[in-house]
C-alpha atoms as a PDB file:
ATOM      1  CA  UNK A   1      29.489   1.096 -59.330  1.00  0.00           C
ATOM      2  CA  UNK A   2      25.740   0.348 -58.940  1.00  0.00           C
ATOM      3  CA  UNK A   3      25.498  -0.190 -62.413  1.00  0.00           C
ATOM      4  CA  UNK A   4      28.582  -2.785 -62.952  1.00  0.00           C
ATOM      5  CA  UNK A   5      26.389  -4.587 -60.288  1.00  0.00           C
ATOM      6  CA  UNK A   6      23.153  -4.484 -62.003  1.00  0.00           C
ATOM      7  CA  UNK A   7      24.856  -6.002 -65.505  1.00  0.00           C
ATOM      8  CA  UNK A   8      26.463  -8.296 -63.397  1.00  0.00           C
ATOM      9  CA  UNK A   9      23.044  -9.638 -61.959  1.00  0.00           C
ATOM     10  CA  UNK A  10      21.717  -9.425 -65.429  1.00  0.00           C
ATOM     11  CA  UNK A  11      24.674 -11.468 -66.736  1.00  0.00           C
ATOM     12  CA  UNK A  12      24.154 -13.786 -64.027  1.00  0.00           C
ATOM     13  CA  UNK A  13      20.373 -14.168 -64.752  1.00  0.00           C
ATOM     14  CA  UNK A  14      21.151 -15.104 -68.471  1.00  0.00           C
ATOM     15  CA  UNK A  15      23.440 -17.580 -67.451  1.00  0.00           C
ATOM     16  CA  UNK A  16      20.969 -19.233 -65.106  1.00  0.00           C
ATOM     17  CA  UNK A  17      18.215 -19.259 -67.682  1.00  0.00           C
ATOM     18  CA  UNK A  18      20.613 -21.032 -69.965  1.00  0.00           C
ATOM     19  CA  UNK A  19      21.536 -23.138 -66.890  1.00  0.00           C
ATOM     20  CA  UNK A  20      18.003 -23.752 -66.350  1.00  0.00           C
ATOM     21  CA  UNK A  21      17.671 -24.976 -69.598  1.00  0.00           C
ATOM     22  CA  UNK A  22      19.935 -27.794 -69.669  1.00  0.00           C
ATOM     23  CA  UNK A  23      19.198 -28.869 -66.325  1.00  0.00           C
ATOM     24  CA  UNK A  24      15.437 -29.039 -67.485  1.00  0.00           C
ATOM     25  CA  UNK A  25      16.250 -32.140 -69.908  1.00  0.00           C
ATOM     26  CA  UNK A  26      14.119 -34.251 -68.503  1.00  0.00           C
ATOM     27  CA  UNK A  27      11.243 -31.516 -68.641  1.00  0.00           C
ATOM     28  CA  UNK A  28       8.963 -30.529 -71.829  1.00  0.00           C
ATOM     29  CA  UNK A  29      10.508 -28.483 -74.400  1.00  0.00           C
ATOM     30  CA  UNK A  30       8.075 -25.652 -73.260  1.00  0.00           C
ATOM     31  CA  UNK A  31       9.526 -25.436 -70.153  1.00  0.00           C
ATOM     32  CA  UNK A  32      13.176 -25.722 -71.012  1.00  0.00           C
ATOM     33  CA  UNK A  33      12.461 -22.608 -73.224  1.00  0.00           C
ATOM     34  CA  UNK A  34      10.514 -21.018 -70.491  1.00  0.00           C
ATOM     35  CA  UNK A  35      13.412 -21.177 -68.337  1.00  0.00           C
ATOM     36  CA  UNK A  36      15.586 -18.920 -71.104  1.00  0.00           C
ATOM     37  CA  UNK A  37      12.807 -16.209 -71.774  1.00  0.00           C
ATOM     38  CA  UNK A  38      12.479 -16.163 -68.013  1.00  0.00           C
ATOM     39  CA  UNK A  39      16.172 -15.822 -67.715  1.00  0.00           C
ATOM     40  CA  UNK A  40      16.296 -13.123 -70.778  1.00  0.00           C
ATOM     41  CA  UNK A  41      13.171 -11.090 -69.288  1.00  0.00           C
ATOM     42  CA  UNK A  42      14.562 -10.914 -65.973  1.00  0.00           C
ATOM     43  CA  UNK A  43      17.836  -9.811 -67.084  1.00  0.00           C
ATOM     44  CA  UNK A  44      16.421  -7.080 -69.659  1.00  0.00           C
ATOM     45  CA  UNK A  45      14.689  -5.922 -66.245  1.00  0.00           C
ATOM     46  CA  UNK A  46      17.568  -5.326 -64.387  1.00  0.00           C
ATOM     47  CA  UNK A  47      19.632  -4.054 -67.216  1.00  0.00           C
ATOM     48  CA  UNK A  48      17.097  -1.441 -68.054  1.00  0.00           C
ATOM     49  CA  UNK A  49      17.247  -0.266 -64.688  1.00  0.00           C
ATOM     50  CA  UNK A  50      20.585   1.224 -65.122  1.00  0.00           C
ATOM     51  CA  UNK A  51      22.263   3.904 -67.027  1.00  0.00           C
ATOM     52  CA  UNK A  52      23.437   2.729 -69.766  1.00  0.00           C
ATOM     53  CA  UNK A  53      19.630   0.703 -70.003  1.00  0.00           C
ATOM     54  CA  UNK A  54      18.487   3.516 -70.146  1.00  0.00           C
ATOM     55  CA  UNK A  55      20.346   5.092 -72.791  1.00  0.00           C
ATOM     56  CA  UNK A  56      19.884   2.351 -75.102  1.00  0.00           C
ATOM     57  CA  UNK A  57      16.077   2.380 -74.448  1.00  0.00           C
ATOM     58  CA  UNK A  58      15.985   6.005 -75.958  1.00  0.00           C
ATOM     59  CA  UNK A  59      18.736   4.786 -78.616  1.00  0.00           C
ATOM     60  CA  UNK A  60      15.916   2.234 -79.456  1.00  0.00           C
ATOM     61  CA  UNK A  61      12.900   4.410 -79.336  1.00  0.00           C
ATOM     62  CA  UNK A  62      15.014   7.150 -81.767  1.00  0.00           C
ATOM     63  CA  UNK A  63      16.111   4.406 -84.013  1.00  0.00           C
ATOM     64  CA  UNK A  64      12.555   3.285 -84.247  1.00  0.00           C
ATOM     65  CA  UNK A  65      11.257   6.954 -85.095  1.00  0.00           C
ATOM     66  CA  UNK A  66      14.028   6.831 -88.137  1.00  0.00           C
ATOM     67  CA  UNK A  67      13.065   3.774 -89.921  1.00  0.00           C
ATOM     68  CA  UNK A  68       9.446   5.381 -89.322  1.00  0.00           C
ATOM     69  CA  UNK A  69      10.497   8.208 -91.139  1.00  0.00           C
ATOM     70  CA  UNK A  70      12.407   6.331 -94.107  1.00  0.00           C
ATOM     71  CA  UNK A  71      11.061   6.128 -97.497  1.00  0.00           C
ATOM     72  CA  UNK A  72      10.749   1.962 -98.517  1.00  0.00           C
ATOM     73  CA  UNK A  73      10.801   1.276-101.642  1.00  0.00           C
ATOM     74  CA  UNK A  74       7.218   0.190-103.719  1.00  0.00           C
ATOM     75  CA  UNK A  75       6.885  -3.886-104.282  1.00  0.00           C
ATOM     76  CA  UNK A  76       7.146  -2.625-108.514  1.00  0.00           C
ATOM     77  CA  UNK A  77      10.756  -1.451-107.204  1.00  0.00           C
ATOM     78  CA  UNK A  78      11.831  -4.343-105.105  1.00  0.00           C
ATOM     79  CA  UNK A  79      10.832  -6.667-107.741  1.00  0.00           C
ATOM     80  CA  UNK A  80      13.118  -4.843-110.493  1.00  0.00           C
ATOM     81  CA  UNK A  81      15.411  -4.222-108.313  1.00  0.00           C
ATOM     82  CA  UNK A  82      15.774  -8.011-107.451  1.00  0.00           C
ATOM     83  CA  UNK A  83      15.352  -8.736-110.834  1.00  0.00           C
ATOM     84  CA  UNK A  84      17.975  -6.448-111.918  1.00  0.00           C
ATOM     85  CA  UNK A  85      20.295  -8.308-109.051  1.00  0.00           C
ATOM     86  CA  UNK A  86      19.559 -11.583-110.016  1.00  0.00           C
ATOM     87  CA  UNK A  87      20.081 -11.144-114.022  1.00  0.00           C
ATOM     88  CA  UNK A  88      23.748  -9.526-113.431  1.00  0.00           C
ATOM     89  CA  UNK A  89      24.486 -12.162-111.066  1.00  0.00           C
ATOM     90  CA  UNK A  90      23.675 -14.905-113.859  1.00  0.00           C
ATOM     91  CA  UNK A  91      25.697 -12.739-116.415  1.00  0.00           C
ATOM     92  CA  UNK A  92      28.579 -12.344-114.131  1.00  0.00           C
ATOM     93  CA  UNK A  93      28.324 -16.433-113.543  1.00  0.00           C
ATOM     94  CA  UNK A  94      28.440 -17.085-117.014  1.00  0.00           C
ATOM     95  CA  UNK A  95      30.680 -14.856-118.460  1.00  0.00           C
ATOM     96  CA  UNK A  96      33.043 -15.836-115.281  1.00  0.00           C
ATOM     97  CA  UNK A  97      32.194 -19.704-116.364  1.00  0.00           C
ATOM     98  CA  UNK A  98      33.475 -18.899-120.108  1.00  0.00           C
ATOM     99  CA  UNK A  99      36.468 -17.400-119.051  1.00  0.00           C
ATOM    100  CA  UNK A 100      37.446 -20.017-116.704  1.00  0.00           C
ATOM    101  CA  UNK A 101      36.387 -22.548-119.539  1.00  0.00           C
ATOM    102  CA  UNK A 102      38.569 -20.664-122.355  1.00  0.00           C
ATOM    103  CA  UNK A 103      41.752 -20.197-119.690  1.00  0.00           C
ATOM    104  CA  UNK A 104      41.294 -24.025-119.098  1.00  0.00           C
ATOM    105  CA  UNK A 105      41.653 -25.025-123.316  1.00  0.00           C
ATOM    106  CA  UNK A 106      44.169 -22.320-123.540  1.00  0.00           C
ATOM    107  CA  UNK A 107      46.346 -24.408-120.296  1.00  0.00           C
ATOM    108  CA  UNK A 108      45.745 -27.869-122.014  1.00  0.00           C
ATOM    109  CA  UNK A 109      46.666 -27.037-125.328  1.00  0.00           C
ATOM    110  CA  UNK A 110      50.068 -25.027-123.685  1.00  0.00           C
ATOM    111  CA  UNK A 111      50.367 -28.270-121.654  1.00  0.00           C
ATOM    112  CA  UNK A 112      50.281 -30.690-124.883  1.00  0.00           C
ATOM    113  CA  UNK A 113      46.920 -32.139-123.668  1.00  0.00           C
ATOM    114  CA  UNK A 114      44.967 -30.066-126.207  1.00  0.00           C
ATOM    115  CA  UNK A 115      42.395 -32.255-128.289  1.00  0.00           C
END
């Protein structure tokens, strides 16, 4: 029950940074956003404080660990690979573009429009 509370107050804080924010209209744009962080920090506070917080804070830390551990790809393989992307995507346009163009003649001419 004492954590419902806590991610209520952490709701609550969210909403009153956001409330903060547009009841700041008349302030600097730094301050306006100051009032959200604020809002967001505070309620990351409280929400780590309870259980679930807490499991998500060692969900984060292990998900961390595992992108440490994958394998990226080189910038020689990103570049082909993008390459590789980008020239079937051109070939798929065009051939998609032809057949769209050839299905178009083939309706006019059925149509009596034909040239």
């Amino acid at each position: 029950m004492a954590d419902k509370i806590k991610l209520l107050v952490a709701f609550l804080l969210v909403v009153a940074g956001i409330a903060g924010y547009y009841s700041l209209q008349e302030s600097a744009a730094v301050l306006r956003l100051a009032s959200v962080l604020v809002g967001l920090a505070a309620a990351g506070l409280v929400a780590w404080m309870t259980a679930p917080g807490k499991q998500f804070f060692v969900f984060a830390q292990d998900s961390i660990a595992e992108a440490k551990r994958v394998v990226w790809p080189t910038w020689k393989e990103t570049y082909q690979t993008t390459g590789i992307v980008i020239l079937f995507a051109i070939t798929m346009a065009l051939f998609l573009w032809a057949v769209d163009a050839s299905l178009m003649v083939m309706v006019n001419k059925l149509m009596g429009r034909g040239d």
